[in-house]
Protein backbone atom coordinates (compact mmCIF):
# COMPACT_ATOMS: atom_id res chain seq x y z
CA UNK A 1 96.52 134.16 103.31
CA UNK A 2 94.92 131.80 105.84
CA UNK A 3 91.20 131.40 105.97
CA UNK A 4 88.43 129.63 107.58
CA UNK A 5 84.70 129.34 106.97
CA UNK A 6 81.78 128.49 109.76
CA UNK A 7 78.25 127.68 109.05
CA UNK A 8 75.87 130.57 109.76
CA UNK A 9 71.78 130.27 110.27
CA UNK A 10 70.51 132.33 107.51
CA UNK A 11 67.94 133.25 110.07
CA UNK A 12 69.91 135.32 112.06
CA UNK A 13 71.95 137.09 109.43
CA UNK A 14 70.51 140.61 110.65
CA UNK A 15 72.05 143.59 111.65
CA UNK A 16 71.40 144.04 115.27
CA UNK A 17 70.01 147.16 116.74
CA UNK A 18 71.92 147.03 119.97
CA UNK A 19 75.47 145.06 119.76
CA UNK A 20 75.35 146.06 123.89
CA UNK A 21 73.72 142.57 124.88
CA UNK A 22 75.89 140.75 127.06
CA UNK A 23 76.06 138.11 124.08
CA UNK A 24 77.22 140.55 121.40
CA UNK A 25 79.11 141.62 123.59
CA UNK A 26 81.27 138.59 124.76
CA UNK A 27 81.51 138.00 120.93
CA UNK A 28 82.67 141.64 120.28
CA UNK A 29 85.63 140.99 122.62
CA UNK A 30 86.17 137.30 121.77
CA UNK A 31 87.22 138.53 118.46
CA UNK A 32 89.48 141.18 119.72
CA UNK A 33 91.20 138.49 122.03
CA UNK A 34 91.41 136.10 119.08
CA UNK A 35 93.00 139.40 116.91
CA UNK A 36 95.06 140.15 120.27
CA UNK A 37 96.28 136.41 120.76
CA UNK A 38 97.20 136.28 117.29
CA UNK A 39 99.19 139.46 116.62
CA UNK A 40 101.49 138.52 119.89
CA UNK A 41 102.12 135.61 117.88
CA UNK A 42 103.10 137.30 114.56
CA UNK A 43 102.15 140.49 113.24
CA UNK A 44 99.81 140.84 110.55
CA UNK A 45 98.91 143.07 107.83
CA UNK A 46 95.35 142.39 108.31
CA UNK A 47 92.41 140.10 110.26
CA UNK A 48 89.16 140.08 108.50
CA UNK A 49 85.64 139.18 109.30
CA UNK A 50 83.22 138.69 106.33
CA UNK A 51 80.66 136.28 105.09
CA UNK A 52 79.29 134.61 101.44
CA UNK A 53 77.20 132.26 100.49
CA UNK A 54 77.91 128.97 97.74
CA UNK A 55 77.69 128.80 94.52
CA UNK A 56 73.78 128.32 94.43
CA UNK A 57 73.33 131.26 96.92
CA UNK A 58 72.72 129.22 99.93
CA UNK A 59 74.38 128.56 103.28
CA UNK A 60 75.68 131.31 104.20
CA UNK A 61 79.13 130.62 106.13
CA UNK A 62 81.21 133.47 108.11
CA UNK A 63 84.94 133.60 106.73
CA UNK A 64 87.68 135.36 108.71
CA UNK A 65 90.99 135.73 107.09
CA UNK A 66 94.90 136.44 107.74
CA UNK A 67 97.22 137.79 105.75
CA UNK A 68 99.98 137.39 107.52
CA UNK A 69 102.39 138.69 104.46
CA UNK A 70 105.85 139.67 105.53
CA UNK A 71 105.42 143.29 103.63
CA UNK A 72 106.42 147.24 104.32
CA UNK A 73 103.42 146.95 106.69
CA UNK A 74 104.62 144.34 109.02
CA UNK A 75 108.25 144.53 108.03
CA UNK A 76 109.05 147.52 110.76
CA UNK A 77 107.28 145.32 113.52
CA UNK A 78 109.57 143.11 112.77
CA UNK A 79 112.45 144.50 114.36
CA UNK A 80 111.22 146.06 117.23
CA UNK A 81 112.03 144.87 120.50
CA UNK A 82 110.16 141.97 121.53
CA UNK A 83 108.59 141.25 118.50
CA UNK A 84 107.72 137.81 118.33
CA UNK A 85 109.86 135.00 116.19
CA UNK A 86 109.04 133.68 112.84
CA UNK A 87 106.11 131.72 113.24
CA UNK A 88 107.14 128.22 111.33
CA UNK A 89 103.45 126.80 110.97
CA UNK A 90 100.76 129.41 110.93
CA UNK A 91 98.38 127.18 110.06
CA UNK A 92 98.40 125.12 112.99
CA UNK A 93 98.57 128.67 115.10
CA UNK A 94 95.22 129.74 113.04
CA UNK A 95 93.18 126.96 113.69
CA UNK A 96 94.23 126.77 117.20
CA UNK A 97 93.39 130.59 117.64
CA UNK A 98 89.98 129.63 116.01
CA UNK A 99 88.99 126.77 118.04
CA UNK A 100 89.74 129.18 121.21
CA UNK A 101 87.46 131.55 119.76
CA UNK A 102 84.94 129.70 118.61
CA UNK A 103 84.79 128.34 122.66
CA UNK A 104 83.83 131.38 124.03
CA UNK A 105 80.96 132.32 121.25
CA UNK A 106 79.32 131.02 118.53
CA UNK A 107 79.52 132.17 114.38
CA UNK A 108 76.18 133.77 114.42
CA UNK A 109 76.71 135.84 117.64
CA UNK A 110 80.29 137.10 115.92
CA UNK A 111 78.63 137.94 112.81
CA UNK A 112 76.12 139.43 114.51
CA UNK A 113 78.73 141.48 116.73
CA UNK A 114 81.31 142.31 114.21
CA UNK A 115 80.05 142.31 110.69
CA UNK A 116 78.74 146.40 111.03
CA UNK A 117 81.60 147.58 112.85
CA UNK A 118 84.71 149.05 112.42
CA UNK A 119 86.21 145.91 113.70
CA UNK A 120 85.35 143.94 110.64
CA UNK A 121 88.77 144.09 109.73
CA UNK A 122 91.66 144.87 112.24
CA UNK A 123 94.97 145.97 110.99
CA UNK A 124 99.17 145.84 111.65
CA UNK A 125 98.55 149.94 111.70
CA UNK A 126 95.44 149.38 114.54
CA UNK A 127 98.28 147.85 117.19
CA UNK A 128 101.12 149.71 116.36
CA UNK A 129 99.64 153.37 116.07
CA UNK A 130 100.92 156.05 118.92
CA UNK A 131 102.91 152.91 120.40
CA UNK A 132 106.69 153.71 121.08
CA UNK A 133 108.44 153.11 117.96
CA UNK A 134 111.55 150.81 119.58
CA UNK A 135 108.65 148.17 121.02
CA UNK A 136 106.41 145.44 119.57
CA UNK A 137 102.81 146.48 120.46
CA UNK A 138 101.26 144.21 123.47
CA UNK A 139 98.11 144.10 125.01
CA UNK A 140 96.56 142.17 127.60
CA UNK A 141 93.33 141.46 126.24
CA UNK A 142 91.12 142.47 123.72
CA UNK A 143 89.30 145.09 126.06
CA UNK A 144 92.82 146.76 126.42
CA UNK A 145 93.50 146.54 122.92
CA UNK A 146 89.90 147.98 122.35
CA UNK A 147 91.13 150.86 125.15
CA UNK A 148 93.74 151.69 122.60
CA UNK A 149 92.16 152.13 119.23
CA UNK A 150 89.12 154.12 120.23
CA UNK A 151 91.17 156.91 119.60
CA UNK A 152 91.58 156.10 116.07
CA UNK A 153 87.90 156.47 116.24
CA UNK A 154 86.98 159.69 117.58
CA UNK A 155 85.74 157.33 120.47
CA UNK A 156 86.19 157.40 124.39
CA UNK A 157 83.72 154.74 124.98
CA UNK A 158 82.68 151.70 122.97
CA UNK A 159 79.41 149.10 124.08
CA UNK A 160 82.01 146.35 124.31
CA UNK A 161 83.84 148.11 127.45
């Protein structure tokens, strides 16, 4: 399991009302690029966005996490056609997903974004749902990857699109 904390402003640790602003926005869909960027990479059981403060309840810092476990969840992915190779040092292909999404918004603005919705965490089962069965699931961005798993939703239409 691969994880890294960011520094969040306890002053803006609130739920938003409306996660349509352009800002929340571009956050919402930096997050399902970073997912996106790093599933075509390797697939993962699961990507998780969640927060927690230290030890003396202070400084609050945002913590998104990757199991990337080979298990009977990413095992079948796997061996589909086109799936991607081993990946030798996830580590390295973390961080550098990280710093990519970490250019395009800020920790607070993802929190803000993500935290309350059912992207919080994004699963193996989220790509490869109602995808034919002989192919690794691939999508072109996050929006398209968003396209796909409003279904699992009940949802035709999300703020983010």
């Amino acid at each position: 399991m691969l994880h890294t904390n960011k520094p969040l402003n306890i002053l803006n640790l609130q739920i938003p009302w409306d996660i349509e602003s352009p800002a929340l926005r571009e956050a919402g869909l930096a997050w399902l690029d970073f997912a996106v960027a790093l599933f075509a990479q390797e697939p993962f059981s699961y990507l998780t966005l969640s927060w927690a403060r230290d030890f003396e309840g202070k400084n609050p810092a945002l913590r998104i996490s990757l199991d990337s476990s080979k298990n009977f969840k990413t095992r079948g992915l796997r061996e589909r056609v086109g799936a991607p190779e081993d990946v030798t040092n996830r580590r390295l292909m973390f961080d550098k997903e990280v710093e990519v999404l970490f250019s395009k918004t800020t920790p607070d603005e993802l929190w803000s974004a993500v935290i309350a919705s059912q992207f919080s965490s994004i699963s193996a089962w989220d790509f490869s749902h109602d995808v034919h069965e002989e192919s690794y699931p691939r999508f072109a961005s996050g929006r398209d990857f968003l396209v796909h798993v409003l279904p699992l939703h009940n949802a035709s239409w999300h703020p983010w699109l």
